[in-house]
PDB file of N, CA and C in Angstrom:
ATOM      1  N   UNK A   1      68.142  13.940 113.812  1.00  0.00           N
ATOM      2  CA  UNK A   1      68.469  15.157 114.538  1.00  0.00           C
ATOM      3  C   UNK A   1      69.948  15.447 114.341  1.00  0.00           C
ATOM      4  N   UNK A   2      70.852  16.680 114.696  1.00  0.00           N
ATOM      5  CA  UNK A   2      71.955  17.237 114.723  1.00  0.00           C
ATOM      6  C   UNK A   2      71.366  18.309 113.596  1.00  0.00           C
ATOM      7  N   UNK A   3      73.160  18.483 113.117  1.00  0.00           N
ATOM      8  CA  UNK A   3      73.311  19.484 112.470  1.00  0.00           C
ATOM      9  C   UNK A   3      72.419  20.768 112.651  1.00  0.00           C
ATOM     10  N   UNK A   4      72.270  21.405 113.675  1.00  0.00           N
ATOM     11  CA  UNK A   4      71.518  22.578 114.198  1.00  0.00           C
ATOM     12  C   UNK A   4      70.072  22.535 114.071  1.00  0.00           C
ATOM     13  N   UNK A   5      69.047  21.589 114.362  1.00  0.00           N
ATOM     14  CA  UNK A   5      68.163  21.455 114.064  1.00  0.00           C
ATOM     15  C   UNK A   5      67.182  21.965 115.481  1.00  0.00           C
ATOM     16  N   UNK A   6      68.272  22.162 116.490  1.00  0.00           N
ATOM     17  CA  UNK A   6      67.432  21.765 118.124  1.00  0.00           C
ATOM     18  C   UNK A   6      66.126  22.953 118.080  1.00  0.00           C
ATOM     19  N   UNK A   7      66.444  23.788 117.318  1.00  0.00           N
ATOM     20  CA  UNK A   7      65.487  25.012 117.516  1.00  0.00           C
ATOM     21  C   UNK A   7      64.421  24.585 116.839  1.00  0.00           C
ATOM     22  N   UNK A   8      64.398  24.582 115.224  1.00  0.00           N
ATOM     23  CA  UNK A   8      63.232  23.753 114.610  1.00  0.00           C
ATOM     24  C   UNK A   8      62.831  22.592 115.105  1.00  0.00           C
ATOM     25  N   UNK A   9      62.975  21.580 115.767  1.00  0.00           N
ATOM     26  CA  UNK A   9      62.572  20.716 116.842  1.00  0.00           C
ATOM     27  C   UNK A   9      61.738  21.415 117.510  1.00  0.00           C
ATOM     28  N   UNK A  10      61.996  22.399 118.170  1.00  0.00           N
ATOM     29  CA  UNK A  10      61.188  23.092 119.357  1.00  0.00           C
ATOM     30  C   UNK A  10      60.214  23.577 118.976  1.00  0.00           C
ATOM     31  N   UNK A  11      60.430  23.891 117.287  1.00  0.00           N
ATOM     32  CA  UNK A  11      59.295  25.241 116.591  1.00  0.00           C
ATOM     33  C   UNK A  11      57.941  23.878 116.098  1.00  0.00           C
ATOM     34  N   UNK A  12      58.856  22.496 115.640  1.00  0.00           N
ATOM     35  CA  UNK A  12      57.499  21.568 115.753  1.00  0.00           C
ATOM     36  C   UNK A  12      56.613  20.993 116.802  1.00  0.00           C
ATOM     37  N   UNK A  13      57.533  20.726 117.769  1.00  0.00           N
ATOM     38  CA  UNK A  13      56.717  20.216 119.197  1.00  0.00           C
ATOM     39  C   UNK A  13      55.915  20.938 119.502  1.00  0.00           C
ATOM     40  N   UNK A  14      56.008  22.426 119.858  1.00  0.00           N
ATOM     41  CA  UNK A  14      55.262  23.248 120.290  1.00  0.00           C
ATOM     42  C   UNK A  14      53.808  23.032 119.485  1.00  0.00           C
ATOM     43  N   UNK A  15      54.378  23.647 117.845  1.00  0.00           N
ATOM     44  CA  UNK A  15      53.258  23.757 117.013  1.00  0.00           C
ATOM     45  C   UNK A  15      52.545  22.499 117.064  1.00  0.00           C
ATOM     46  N   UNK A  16      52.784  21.077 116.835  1.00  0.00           N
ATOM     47  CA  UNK A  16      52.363  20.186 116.863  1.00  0.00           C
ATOM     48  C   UNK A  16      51.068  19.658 117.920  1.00  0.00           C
ATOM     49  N   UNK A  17      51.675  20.108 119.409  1.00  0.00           N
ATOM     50  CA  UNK A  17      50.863  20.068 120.747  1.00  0.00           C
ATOM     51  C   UNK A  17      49.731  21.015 120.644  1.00  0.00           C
ATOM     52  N   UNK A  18      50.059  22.501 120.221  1.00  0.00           N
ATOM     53  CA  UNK A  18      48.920  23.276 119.702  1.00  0.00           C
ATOM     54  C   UNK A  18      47.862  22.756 119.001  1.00  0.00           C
ATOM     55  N   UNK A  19      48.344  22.765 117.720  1.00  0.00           N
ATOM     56  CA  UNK A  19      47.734  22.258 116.764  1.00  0.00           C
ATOM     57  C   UNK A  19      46.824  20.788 116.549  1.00  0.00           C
ATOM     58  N   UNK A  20      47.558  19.694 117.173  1.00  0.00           N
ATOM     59  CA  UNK A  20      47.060  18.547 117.037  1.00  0.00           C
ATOM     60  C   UNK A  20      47.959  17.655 116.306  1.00  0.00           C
ATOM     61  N   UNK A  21      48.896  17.746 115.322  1.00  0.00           N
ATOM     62  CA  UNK A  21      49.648  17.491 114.462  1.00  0.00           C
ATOM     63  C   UNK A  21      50.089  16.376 115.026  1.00  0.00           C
ATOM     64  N   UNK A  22      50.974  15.510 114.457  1.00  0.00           N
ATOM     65  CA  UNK A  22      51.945  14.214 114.754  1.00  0.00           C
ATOM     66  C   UNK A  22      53.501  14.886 114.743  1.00  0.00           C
ATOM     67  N   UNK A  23      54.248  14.330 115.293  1.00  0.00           N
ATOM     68  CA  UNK A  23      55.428  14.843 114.890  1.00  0.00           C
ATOM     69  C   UNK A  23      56.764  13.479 115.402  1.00  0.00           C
ATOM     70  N   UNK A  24      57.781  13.686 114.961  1.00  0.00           N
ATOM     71  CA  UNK A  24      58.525  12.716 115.231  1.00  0.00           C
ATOM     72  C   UNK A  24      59.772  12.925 115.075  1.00  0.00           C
ATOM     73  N   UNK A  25      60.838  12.789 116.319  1.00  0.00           N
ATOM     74  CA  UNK A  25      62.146  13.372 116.048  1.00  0.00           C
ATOM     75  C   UNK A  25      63.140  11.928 115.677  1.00  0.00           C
ATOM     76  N   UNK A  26      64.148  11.700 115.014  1.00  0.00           N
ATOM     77  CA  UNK A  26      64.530  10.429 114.578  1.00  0.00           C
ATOM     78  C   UNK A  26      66.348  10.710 114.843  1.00  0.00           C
ATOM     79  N   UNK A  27      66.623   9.923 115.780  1.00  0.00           N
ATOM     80  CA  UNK A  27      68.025   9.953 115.381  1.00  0.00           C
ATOM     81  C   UNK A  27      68.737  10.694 116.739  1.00  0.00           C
ATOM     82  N   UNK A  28      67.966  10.386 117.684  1.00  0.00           N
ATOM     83  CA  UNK A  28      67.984  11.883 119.339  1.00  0.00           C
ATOM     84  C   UNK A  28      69.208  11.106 119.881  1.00  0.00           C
ATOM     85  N   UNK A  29      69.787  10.020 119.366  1.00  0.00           N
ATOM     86  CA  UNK A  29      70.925   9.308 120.134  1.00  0.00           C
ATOM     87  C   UNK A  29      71.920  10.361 119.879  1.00  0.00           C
ATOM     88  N   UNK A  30      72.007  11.129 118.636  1.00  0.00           N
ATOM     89  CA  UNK A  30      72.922  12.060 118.674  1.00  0.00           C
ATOM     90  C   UNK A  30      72.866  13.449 119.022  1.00  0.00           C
ATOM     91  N   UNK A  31      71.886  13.527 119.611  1.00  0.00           N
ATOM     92  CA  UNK A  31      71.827  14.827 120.137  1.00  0.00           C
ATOM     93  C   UNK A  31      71.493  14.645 122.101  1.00  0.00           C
ATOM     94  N   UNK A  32      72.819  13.570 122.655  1.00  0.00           N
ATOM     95  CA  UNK A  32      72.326  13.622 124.239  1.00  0.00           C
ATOM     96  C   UNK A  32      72.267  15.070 124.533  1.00  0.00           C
ATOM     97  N   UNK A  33      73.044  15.570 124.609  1.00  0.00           N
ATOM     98  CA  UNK A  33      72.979  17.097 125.562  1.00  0.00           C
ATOM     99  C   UNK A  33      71.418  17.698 125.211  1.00  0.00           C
ATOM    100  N   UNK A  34      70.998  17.354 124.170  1.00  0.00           N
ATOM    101  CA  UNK A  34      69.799  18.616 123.684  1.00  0.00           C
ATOM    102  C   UNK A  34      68.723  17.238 124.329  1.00  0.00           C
ATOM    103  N   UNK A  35      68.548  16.247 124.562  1.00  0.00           N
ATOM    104  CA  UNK A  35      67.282  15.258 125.561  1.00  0.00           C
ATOM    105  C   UNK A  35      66.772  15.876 126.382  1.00  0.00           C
ATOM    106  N   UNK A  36      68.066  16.124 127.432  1.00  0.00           N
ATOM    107  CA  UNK A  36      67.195  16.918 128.637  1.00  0.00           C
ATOM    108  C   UNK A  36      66.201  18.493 128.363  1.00  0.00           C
ATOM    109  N   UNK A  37      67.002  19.707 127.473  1.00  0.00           N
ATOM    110  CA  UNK A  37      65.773  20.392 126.869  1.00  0.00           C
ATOM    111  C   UNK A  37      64.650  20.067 126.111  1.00  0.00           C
ATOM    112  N   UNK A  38      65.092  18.792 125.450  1.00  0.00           N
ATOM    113  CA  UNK A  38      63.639  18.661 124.971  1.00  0.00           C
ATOM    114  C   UNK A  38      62.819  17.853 126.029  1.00  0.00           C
ATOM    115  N   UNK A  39      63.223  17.444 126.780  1.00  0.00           N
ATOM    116  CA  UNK A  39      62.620  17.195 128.002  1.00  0.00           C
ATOM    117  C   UNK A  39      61.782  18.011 128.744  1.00  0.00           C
ATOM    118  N   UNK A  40      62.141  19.228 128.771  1.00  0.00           N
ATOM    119  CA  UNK A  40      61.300  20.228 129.651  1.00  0.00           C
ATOM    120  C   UNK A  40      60.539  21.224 128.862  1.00  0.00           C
ATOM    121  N   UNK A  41      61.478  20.515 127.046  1.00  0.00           N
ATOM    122  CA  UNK A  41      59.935  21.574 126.129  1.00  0.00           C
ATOM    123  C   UNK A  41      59.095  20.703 126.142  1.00  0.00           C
ATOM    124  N   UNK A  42      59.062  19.354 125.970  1.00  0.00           N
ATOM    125  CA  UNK A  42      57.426  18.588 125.909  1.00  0.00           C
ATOM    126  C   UNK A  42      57.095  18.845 127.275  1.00  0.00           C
ATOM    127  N   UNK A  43      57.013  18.960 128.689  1.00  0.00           N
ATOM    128  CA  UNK A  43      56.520  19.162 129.721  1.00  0.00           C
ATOM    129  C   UNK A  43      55.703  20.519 129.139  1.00  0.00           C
ATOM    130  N   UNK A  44      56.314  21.660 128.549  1.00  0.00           N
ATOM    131  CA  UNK A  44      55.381  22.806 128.445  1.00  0.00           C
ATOM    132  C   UNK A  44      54.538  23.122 127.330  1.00  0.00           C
ATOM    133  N   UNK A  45      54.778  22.375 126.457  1.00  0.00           N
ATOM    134  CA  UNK A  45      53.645  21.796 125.328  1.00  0.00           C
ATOM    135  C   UNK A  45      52.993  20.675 126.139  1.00  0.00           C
ATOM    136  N   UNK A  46      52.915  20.174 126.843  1.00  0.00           N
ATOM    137  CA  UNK A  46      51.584  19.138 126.876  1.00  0.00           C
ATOM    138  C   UNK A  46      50.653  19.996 128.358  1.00  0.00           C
ATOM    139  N   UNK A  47      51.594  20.769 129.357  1.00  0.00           N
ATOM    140  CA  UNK A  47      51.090  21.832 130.390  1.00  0.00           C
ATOM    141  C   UNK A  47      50.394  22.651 129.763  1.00  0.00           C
ATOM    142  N   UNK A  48      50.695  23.184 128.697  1.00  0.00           N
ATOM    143  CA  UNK A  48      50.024  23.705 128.075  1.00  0.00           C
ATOM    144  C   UNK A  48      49.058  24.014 126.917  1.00  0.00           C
ATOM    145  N   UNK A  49      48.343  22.609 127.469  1.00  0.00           N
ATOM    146  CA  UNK A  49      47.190  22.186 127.093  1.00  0.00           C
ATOM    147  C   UNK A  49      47.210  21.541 125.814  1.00  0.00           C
ATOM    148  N   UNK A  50      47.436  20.604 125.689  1.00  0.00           N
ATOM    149  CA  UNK A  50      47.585  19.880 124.315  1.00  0.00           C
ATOM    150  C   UNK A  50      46.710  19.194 123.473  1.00  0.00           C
ATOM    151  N   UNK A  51      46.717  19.966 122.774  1.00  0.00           N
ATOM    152  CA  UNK A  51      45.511  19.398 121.577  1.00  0.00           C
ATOM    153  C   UNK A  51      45.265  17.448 121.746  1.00  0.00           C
ATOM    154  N   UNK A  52      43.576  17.176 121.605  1.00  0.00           N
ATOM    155  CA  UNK A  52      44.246  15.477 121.919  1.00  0.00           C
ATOM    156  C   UNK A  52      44.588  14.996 120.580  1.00  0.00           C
ATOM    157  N   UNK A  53      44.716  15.377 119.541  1.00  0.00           N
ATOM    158  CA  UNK A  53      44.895  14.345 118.574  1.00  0.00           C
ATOM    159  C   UNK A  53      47.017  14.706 118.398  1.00  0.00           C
ATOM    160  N   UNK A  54      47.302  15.002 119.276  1.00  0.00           N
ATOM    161  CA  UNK A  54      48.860  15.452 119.615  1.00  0.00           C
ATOM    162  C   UNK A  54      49.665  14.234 119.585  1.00  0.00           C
ATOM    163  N   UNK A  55      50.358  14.158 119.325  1.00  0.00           N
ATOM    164  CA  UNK A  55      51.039  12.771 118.936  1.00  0.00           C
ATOM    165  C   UNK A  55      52.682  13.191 118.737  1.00  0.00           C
ATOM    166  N   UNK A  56      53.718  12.323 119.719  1.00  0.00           N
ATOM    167  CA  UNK A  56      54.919  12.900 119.698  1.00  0.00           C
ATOM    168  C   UNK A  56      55.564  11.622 119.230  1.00  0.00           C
ATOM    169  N   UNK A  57      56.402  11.163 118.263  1.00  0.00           N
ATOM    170  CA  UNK A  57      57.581   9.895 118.604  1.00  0.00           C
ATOM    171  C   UNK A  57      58.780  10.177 118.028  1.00  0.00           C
ATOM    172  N   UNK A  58      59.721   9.175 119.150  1.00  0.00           N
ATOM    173  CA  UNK A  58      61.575   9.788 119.034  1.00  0.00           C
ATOM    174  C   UNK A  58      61.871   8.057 118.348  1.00  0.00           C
ATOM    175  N   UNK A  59      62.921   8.622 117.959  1.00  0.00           N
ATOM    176  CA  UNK A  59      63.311   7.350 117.543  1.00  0.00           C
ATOM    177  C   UNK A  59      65.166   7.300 117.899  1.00  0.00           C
ATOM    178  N   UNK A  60      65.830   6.112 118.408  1.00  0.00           N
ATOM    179  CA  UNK A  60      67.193   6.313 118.732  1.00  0.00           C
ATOM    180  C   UNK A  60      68.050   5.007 118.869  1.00  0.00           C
ATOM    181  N   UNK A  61      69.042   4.603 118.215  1.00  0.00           N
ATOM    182  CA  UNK A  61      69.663   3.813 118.910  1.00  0.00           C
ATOM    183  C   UNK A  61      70.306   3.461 120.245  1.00  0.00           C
ATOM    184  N   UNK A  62      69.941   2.397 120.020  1.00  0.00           N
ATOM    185  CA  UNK A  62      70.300   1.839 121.607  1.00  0.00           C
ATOM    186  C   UNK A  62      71.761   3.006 122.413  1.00  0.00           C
ATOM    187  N   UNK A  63      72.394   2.751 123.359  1.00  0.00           N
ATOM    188  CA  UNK A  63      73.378   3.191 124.189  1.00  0.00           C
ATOM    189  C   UNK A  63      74.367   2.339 124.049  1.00  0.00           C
ATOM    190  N   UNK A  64      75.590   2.575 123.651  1.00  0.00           N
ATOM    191  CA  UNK A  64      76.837   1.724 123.431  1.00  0.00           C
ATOM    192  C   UNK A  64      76.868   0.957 124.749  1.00  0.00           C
ATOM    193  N   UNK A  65      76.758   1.287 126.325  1.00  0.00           N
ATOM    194  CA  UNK A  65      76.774   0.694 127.075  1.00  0.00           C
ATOM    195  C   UNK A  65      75.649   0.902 128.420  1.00  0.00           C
ATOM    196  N   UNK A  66      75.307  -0.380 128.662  1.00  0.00           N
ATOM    197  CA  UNK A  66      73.687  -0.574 129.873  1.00  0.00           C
ATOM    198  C   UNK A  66      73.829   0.272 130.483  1.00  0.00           C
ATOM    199  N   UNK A  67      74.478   1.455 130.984  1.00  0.00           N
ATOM    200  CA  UNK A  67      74.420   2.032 131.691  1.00  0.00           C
ATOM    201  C   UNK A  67      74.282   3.599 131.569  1.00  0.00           C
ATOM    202  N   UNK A  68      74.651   3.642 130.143  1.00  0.00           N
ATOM    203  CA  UNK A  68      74.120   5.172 129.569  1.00  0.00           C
ATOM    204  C   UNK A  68      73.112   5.428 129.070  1.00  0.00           C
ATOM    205  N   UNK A  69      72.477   6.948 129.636  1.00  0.00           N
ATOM    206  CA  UNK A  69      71.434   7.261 129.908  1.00  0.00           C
ATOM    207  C   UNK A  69      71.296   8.051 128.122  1.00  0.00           C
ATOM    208  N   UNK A  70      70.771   7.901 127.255  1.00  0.00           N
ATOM    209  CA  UNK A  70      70.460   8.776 126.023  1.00  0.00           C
ATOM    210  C   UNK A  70      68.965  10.055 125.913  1.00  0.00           C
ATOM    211  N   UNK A  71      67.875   8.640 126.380  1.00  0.00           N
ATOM    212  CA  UNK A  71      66.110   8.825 126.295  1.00  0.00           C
ATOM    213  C   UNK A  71      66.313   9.344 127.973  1.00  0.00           C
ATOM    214  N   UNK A  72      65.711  10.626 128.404  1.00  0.00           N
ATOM    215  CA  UNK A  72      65.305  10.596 129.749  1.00  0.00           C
ATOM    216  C   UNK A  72      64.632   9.597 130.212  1.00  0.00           C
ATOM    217  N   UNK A  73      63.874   8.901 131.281  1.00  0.00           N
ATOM    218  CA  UNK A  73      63.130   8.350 131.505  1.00  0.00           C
ATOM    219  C   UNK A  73      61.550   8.858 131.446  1.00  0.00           C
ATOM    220  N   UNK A  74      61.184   9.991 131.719  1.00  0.00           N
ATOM    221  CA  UNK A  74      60.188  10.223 132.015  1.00  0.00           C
ATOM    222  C   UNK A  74      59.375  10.814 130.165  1.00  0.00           C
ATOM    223  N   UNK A  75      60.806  10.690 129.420  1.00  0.00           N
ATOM    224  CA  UNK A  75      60.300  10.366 127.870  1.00  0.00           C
ATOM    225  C   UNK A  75      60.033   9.062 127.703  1.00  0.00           C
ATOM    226  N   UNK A  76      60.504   8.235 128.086  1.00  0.00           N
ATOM    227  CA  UNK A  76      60.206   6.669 127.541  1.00  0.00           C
ATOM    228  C   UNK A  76      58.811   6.818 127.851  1.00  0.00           C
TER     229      UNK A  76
END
């Protein structure tokens, strides 16, 4: 993820949840600020009715320190 991607992110999740598709974002450690929106776009792709063969995975390095938050929780 980065380099202006947050929108095409959004244009796969969506389509993906529709559709049925797999999809997988890699690298979300660098995009903290954009977690929490994609946080509340998978809430409205899967609210809105999600295909079952729908399949989402993030991938991220760890947090420089135990106490920073990168992955929402309610993504883990």
């Amino acid at each position: 993820m980065g380099q202006g991607q947050e929108e095409n992110a959004n244009l796969v999740l969506h389509k993906s949840a529709k559709e049925g598709h797999w999809c997988m974002f890699q690298n979300v450690h660098l995009m903290i600020s954009w977690m929490k929106k994609f946080e509340r776009q998978f809430e409205l792709a899967v609210e809105g009715g999600a295909h079952p063969e729908f399949r989402c995975f993030i991938s991220a390095e760890p947090p420089p320190l135990p106490d920073m938050e990168i992955v929402p929780e309610s993504i883990m």
